[in-house]
PDB file of N, CA and C in Angstrom:
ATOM      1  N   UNK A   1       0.823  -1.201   0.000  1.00  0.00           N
ATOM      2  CA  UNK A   1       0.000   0.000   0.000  1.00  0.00           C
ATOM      3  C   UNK A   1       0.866   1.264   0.000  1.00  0.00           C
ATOM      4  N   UNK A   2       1.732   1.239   0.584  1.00  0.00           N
ATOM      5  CA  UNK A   2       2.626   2.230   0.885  1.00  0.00           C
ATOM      6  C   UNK A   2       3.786   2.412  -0.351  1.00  0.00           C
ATOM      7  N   UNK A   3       3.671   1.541  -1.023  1.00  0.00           N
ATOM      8  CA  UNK A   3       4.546   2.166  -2.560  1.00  0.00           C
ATOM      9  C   UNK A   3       3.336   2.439  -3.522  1.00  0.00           C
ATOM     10  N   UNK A   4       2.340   1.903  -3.301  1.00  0.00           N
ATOM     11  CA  UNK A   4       1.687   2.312  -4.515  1.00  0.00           C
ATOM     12  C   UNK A   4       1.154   4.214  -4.059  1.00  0.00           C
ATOM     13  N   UNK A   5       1.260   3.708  -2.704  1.00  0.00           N
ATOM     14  CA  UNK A   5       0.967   5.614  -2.291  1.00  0.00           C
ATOM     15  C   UNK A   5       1.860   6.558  -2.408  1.00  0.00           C
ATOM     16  N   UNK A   6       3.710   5.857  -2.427  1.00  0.00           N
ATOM     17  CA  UNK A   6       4.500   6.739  -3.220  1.00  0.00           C
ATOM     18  C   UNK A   6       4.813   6.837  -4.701  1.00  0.00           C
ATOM     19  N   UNK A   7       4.645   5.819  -4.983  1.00  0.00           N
ATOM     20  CA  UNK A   7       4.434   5.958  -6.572  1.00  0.00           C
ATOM     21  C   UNK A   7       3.711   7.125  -7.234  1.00  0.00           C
ATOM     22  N   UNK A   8       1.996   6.877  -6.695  1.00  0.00           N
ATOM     23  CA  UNK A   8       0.997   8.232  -6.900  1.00  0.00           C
ATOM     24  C   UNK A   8       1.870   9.352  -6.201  1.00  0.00           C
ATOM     25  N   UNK A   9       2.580   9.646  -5.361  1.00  0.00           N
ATOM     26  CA  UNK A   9       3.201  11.080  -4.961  1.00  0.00           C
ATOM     27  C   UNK A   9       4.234  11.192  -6.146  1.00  0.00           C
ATOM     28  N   UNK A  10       5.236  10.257  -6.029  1.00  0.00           N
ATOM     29  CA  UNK A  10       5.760  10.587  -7.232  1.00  0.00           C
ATOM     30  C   UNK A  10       5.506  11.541  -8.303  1.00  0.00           C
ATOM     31  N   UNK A  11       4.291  10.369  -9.076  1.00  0.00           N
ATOM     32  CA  UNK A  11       3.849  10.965 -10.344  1.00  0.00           C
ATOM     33  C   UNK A  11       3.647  12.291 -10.407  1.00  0.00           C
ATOM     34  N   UNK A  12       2.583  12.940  -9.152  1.00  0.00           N
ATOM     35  CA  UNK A  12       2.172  13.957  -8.869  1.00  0.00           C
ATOM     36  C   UNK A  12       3.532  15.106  -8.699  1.00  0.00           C
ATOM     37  N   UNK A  13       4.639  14.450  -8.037  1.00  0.00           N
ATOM     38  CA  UNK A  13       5.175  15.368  -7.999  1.00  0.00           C
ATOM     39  C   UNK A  13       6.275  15.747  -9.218  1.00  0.00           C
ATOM     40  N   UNK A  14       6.275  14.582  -9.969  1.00  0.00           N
ATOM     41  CA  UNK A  14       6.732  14.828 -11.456  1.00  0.00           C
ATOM     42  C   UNK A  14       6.070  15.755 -12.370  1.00  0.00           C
ATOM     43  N   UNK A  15       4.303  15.273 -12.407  1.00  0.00           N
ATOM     44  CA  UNK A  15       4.083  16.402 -13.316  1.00  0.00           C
ATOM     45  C   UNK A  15       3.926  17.898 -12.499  1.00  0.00           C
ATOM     46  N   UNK A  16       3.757  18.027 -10.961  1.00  0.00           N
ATOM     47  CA  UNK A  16       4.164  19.340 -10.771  1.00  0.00           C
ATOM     48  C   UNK A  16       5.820  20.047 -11.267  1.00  0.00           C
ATOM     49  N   UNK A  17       6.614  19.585 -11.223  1.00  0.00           N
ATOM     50  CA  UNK A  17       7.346  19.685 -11.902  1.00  0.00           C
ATOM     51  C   UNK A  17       7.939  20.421 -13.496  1.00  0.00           C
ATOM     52  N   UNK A  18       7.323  19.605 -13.947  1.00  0.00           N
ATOM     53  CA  UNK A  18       6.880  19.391 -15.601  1.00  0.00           C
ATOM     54  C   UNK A  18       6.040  21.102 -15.464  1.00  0.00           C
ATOM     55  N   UNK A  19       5.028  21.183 -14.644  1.00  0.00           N
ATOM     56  CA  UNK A  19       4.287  22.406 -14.931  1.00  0.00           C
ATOM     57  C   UNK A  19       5.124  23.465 -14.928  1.00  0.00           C
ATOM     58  N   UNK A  20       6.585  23.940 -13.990  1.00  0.00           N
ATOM     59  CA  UNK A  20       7.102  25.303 -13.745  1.00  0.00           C
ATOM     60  C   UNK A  20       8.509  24.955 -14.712  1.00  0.00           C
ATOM     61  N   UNK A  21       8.614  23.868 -15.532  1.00  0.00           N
ATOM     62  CA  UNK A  21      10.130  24.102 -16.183  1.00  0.00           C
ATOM     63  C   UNK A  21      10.464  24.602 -17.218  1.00  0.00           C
ATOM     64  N   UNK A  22       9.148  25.016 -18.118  1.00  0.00           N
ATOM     65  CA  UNK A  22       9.472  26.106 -19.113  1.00  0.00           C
ATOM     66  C   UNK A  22       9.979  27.168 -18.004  1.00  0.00           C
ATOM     67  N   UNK A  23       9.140  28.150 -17.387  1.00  0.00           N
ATOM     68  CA  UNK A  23       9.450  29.091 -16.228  1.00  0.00           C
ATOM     69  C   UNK A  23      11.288  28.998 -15.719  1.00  0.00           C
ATOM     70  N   UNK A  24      11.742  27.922 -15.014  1.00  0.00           N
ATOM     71  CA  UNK A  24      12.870  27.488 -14.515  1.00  0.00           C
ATOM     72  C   UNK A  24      14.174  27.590 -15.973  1.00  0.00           C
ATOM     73  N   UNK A  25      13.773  27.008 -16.527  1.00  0.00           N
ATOM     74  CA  UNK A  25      14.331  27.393 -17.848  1.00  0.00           C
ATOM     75  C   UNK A  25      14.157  28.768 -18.491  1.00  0.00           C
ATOM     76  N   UNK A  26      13.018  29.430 -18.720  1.00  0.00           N
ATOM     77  CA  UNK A  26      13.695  30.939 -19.504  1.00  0.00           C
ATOM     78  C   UNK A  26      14.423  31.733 -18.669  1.00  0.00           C
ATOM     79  N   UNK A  27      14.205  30.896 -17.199  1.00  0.00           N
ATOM     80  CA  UNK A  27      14.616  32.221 -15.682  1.00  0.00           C
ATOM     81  C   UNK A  27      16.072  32.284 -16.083  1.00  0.00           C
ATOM     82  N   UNK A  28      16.892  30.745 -16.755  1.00  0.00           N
ATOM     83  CA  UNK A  28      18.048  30.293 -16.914  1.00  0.00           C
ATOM     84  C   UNK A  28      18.451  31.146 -17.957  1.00  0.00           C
ATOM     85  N   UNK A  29      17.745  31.511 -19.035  1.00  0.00           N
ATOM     86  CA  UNK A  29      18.443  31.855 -20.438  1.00  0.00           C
ATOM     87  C   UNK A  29      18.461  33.151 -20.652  1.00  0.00           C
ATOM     88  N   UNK A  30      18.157  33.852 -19.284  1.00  0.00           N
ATOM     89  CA  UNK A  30      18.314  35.254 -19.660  1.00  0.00           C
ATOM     90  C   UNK A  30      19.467  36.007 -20.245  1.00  0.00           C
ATOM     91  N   UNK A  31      20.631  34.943 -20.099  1.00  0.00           N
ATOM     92  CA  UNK A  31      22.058  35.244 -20.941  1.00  0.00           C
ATOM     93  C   UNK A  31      22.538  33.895 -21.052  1.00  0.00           C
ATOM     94  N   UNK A  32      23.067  34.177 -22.548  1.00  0.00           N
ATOM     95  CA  UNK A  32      23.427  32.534 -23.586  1.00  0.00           C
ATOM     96  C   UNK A  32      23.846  31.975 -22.758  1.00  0.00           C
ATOM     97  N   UNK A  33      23.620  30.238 -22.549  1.00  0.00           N
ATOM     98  CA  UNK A  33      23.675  29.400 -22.705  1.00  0.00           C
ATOM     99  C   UNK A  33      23.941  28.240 -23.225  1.00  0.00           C
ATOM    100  N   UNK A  34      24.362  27.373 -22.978  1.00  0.00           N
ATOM    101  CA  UNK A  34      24.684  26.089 -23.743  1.00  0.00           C
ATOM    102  C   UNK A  34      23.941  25.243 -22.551  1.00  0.00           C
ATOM    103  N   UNK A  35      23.411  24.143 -23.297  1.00  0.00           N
ATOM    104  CA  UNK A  35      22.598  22.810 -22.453  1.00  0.00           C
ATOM    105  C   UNK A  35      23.181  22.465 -21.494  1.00  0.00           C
ATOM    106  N   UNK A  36      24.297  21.860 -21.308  1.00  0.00           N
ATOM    107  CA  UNK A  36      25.308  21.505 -20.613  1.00  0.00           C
ATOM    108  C   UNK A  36      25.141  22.469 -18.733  1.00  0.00           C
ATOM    109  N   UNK A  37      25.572  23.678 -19.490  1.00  0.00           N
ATOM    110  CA  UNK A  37      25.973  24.730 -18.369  1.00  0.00           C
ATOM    111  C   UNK A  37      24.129  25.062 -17.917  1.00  0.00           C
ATOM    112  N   UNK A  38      23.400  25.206 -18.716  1.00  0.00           N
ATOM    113  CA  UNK A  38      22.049  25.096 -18.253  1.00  0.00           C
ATOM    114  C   UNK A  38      21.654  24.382 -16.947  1.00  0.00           C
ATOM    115  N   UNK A  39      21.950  22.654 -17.780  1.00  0.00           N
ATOM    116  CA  UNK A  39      21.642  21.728 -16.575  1.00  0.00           C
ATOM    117  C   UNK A  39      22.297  22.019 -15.040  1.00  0.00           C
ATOM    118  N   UNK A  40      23.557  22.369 -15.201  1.00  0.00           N
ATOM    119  CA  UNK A  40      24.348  22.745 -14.053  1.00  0.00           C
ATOM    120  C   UNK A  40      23.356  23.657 -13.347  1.00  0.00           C
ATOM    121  N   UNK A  41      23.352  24.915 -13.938  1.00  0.00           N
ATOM    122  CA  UNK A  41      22.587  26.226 -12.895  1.00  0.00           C
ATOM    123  C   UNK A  41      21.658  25.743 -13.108  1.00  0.00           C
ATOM    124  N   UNK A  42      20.443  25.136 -13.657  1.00  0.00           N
ATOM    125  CA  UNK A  42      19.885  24.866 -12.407  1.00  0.00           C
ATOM    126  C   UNK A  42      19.718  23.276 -11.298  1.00  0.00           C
ATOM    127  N   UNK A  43      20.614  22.787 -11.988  1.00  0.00           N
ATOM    128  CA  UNK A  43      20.869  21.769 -10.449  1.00  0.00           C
ATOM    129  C   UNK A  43      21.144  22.472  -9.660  1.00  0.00           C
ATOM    130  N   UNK A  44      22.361  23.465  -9.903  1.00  0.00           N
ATOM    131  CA  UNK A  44      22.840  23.714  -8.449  1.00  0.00           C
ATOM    132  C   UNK A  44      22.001  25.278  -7.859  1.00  0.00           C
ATOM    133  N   UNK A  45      20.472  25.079  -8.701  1.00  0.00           N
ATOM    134  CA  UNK A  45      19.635  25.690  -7.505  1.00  0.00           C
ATOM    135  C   UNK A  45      18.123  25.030  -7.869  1.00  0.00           C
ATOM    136  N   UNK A  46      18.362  23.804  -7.572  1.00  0.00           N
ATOM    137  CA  UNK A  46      17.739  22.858  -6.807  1.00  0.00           C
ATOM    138  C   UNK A  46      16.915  22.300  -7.969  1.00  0.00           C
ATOM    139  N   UNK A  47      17.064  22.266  -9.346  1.00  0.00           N
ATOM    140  CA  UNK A  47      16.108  22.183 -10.323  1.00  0.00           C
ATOM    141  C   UNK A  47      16.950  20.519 -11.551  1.00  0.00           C
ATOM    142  N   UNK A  48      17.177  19.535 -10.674  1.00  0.00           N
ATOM    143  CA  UNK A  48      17.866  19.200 -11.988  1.00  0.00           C
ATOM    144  C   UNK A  48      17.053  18.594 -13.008  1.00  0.00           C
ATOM    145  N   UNK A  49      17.569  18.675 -14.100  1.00  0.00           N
ATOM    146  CA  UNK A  49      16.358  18.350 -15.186  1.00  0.00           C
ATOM    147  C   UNK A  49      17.733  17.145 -16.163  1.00  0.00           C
ATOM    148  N   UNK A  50      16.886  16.154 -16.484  1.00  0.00           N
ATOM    149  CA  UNK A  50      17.582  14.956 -17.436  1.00  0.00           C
ATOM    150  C   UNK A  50      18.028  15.747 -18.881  1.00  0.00           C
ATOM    151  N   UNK A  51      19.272  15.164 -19.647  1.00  0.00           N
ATOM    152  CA  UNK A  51      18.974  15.899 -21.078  1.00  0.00           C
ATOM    153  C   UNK A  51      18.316  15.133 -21.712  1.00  0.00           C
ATOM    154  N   UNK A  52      17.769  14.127 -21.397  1.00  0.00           N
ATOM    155  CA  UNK A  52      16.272  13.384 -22.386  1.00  0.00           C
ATOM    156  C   UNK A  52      15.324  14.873 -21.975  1.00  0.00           C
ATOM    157  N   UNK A  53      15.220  15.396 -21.360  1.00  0.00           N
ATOM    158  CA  UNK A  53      14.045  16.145 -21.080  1.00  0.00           C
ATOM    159  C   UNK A  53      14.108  17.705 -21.216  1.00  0.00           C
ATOM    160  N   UNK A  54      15.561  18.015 -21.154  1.00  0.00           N
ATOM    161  CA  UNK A  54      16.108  19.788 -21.342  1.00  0.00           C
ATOM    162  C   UNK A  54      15.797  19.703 -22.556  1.00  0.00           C
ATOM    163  N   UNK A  55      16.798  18.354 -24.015  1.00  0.00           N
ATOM    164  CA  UNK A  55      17.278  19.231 -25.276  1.00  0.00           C
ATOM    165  C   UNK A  55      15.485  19.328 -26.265  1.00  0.00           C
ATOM    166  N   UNK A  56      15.129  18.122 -25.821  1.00  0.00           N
ATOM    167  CA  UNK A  56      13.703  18.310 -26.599  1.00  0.00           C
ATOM    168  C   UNK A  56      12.851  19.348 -25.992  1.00  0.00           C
ATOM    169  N   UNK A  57      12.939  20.349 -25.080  1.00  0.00           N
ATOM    170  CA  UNK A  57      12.272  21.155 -24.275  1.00  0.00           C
ATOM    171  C   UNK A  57      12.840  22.436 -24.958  1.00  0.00           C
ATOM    172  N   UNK A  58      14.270  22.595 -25.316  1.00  0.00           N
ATOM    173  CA  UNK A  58      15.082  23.912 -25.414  1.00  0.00           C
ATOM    174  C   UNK A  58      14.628  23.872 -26.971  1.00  0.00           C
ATOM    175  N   UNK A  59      14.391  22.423 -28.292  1.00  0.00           N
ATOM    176  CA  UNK A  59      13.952  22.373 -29.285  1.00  0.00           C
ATOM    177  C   UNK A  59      12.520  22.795 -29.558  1.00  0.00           C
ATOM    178  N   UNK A  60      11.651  22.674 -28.682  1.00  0.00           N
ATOM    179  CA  UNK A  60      10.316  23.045 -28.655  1.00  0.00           C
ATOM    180  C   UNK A  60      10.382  24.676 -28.171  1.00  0.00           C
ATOM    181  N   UNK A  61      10.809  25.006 -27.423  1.00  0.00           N
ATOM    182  CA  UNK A  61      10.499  26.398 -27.060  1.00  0.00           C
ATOM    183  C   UNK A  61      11.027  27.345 -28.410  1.00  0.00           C
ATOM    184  N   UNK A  62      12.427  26.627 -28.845  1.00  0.00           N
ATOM    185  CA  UNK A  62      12.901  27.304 -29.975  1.00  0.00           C
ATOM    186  C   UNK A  62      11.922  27.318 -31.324  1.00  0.00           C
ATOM    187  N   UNK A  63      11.131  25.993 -31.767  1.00  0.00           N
ATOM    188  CA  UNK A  63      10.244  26.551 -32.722  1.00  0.00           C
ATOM    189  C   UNK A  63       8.913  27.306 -32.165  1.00  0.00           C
ATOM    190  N   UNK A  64       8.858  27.830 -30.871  1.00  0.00           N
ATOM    191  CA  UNK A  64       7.742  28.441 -30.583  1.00  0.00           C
ATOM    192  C   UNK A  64       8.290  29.875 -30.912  1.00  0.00           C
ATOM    193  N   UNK A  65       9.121  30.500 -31.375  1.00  0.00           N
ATOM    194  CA  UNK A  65      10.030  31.141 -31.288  1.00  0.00           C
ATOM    195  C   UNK A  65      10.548  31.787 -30.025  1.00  0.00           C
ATOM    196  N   UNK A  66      10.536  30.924 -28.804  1.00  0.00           N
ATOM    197  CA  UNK A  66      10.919  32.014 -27.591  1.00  0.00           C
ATOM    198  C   UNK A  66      12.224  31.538 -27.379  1.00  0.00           C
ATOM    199  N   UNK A  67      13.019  31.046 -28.079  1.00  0.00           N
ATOM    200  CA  UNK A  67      14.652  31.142 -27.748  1.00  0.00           C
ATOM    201  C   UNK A  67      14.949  31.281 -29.020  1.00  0.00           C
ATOM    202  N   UNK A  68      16.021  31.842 -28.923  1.00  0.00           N
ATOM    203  CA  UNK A  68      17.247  31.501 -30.391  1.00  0.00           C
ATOM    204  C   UNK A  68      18.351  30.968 -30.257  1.00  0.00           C
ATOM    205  N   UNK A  69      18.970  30.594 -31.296  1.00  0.00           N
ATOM    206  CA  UNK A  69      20.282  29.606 -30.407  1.00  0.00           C
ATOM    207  C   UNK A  69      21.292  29.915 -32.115  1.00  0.00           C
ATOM    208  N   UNK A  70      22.038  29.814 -31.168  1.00  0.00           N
ATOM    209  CA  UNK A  70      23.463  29.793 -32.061  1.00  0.00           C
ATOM    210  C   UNK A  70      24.971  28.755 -31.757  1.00  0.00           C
ATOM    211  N   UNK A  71      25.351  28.650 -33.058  1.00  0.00           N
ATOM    212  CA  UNK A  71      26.424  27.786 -32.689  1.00  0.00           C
ATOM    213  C   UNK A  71      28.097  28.427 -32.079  1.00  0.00           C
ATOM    214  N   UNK A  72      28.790  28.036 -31.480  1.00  0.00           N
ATOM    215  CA  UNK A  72      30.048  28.752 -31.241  1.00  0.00           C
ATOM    216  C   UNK A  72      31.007  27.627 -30.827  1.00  0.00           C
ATOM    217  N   UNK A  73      32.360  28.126 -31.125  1.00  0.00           N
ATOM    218  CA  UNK A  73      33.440  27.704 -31.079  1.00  0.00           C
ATOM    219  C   UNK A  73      34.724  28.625 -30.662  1.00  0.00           C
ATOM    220  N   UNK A  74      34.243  28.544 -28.914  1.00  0.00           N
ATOM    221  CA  UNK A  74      35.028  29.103 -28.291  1.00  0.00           C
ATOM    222  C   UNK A  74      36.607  28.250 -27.600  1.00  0.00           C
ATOM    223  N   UNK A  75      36.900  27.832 -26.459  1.00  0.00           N
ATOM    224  CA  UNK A  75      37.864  27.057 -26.291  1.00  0.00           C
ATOM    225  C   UNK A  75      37.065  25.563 -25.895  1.00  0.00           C
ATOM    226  N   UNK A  76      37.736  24.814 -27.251  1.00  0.00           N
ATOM    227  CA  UNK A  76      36.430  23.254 -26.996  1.00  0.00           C
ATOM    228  C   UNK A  76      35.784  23.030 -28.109  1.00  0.00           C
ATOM    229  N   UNK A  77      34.966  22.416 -27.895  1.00  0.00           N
ATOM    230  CA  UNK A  77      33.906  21.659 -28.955  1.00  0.00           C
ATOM    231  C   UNK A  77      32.893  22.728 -29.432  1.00  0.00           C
ATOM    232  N   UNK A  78      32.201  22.743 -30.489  1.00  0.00           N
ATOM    233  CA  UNK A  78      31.159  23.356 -30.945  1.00  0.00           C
ATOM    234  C   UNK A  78      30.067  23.651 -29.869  1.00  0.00           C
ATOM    235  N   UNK A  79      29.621  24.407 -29.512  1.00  0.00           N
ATOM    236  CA  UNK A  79      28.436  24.287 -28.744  1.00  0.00           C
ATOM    237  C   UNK A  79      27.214  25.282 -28.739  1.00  0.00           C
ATOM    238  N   UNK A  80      26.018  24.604 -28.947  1.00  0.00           N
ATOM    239  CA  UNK A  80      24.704  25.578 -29.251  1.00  0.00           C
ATOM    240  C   UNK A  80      24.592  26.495 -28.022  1.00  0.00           C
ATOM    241  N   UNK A  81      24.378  27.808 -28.425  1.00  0.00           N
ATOM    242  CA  UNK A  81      23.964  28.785 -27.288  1.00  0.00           C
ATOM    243  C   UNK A  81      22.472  28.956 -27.289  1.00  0.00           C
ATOM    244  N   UNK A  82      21.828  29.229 -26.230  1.00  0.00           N
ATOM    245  CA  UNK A  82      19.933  29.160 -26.193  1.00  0.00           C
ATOM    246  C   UNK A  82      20.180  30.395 -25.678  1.00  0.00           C
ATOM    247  N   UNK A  83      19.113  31.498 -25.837  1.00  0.00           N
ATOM    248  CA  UNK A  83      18.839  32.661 -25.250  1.00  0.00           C
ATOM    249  C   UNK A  83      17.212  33.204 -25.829  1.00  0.00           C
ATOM    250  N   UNK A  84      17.112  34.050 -24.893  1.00  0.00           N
ATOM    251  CA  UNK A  84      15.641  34.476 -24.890  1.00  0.00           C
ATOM    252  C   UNK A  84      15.427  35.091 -25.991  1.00  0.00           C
ATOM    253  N   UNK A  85      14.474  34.571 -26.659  1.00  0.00           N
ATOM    254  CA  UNK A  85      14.270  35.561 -28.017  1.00  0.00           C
ATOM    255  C   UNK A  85      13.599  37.584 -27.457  1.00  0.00           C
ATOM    256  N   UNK A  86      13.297  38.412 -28.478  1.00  0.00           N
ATOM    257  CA  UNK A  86      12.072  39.246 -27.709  1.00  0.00           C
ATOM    258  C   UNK A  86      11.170  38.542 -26.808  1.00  0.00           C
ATOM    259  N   UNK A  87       9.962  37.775 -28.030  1.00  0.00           N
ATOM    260  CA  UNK A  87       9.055  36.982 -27.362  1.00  0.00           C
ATOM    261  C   UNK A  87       9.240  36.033 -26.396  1.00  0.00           C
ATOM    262  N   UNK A  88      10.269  35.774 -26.020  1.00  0.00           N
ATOM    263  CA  UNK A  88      10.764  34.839 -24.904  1.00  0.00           C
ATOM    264  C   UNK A  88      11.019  35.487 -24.000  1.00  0.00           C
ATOM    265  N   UNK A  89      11.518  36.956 -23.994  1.00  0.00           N
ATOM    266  CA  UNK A  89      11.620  37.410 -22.582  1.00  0.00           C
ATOM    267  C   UNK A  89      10.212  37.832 -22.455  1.00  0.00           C
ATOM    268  N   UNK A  90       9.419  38.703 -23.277  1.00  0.00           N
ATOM    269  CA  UNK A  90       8.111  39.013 -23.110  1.00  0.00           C
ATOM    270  C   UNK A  90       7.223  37.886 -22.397  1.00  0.00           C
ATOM    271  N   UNK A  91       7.698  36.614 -22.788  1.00  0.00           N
ATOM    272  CA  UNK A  91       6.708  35.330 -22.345  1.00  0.00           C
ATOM    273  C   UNK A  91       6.844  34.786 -20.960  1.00  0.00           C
ATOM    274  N   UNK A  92       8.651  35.306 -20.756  1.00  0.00           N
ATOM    275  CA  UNK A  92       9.307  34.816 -19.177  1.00  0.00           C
ATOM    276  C   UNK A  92       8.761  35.796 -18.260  1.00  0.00           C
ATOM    277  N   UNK A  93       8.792  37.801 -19.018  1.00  0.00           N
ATOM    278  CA  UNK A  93       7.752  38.820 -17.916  1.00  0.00           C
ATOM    279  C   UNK A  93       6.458  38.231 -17.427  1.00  0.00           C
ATOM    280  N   UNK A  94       5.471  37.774 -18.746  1.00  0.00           N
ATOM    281  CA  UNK A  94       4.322  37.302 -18.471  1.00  0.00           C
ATOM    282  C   UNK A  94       4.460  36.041 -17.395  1.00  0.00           C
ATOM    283  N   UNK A  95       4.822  35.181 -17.591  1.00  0.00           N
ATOM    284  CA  UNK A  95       5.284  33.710 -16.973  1.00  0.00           C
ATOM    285  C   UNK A  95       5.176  33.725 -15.699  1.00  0.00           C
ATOM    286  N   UNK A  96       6.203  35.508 -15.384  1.00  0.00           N
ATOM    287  CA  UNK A  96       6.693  35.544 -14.132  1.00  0.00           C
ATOM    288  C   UNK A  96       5.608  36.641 -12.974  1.00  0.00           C
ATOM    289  N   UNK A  97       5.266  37.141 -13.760  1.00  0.00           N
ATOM    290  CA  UNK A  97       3.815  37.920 -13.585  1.00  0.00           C
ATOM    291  C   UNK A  97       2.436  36.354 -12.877  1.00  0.00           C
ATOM    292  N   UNK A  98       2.287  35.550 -13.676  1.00  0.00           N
ATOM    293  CA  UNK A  98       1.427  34.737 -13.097  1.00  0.00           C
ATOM    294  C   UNK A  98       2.226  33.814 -12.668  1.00  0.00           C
ATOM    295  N   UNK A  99       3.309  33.492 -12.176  1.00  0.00           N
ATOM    296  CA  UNK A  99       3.363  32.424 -11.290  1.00  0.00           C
ATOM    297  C   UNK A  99       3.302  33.119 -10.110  1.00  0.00           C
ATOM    298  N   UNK A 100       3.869  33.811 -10.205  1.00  0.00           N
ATOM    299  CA  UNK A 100       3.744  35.258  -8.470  1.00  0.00           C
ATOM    300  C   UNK A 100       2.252  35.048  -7.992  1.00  0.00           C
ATOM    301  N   UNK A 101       1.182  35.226  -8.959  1.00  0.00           N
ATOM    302  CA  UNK A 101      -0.502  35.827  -8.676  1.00  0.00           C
ATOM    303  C   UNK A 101      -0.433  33.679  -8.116  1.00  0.00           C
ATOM    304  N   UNK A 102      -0.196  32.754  -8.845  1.00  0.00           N
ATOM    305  CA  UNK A 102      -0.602  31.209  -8.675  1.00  0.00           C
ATOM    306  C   UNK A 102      -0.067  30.833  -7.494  1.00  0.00           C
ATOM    307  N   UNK A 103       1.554  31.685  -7.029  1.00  0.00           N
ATOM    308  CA  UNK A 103       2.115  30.829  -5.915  1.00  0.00           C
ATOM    309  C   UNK A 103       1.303  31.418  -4.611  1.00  0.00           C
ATOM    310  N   UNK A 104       1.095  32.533  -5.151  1.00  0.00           N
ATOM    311  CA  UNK A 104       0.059  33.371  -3.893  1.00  0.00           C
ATOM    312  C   UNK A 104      -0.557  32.604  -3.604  1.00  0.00           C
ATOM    313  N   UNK A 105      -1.638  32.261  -4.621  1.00  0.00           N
ATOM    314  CA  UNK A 105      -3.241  31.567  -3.867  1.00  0.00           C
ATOM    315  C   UNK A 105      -2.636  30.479  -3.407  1.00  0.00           C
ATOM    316  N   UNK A 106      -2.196  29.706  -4.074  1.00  0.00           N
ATOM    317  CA  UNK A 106      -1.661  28.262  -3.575  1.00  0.00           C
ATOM    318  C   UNK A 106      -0.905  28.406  -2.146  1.00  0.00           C
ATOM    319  N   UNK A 107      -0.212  29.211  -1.827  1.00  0.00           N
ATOM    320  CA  UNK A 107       0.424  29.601  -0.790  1.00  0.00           C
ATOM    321  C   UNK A 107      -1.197  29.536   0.464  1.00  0.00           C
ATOM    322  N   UNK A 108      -1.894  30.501   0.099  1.00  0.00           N
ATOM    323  CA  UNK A 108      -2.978  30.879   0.998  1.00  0.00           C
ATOM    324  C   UNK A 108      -3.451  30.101   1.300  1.00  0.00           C
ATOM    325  N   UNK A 109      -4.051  28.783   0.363  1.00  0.00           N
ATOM    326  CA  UNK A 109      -4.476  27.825   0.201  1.00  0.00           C
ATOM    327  C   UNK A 109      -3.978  26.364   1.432  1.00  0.00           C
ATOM    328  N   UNK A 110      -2.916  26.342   1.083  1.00  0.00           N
ATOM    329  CA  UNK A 110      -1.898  25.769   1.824  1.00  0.00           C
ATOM    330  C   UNK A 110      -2.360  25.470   3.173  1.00  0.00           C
ATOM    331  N   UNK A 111      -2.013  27.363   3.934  1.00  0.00           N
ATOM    332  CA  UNK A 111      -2.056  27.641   4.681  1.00  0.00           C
ATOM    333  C   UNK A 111      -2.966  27.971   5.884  1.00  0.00           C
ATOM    334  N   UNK A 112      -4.214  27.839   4.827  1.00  0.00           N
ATOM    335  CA  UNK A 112      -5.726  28.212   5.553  1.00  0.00           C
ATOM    336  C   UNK A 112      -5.526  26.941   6.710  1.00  0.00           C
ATOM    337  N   UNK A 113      -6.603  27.724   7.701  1.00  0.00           N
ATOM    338  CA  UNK A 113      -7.078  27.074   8.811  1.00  0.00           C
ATOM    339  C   UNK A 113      -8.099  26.477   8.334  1.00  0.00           C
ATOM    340  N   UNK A 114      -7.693  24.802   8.779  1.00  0.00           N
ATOM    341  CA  UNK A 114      -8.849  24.335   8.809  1.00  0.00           C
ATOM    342  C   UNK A 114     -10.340  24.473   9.435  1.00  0.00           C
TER     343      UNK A 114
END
C-alpha cells in the first residue's frame, strides 16, 4: 500500500514539476547558454532536469520562437547557445507575472485554517 501511495506522490510530484520548467528554464536563459551549463545552474539551484528532457524542451520552445540559439566555437567543442528571443523574454515577464498571482493563492491555500 505504501509504494503504490509513493508511486501516486511521485507521479504527482513529477508532473508538478513538468508544470514550472518552461518558467525554470527561460529564468536560466536570460544570458546565452549552452545545455550543458544550463543543466548545471539549475541543479545547483535545486532544479535538476535529465537531457532526455532539457534538449527536446530547449527544441520546442525554440520553434515556438521564444529562444534563439546559435552555434560557437570558443575554447572546446562546438556548442549551441539558447537565449531568450524578444518573445521569450516578453513570455518569461508574463510567466513571471502569473506564477507570483498562482504561488500566492496556492500559498494561501496551503495555509488556511482548517
Amino acid at each position: 500500500m505504501v509504494d503504490e501511495r509513493d508511486r501516486q506522490t511521485g507521479k504527482l510530484e513529477q508532473d508538478l514539476r513538468k508544470g514550472v520548467l518552461v518558467l525554470a528554464v527561460l529564468s536560466q536563459l536570460r544570458t546565452p547558454q549552452y545545455g550543458y551549463s544550463l543543466r548545471q545552474a539549475l541543479a545547483e539551484r535545486g532544479m535538476p532536469i535529465e537531457e532526455g528532457t532539457l534538449y527536446p524542451l530547449l527544441r520546442r520552445l525554440e520553434g515556438q520562437g521564444l529562444l534563439v540559439s546559435e552555434w560557437r566555437i570558443d575554447d572546446g567543442p562546438p556548442r549551441r547557445y539558447y537565449a531568450l528571443s524578444p518573445d521569450g523574454a516578453d513570455s518569461y515577464r508574463d510567466l513571471t507575472a502569473a506564477w507570483g498571482s498562482l504561488a500566492s493563492v496556492v500559498d494561501r491555500l496551503l495555509n488556511e485554517e482548517s
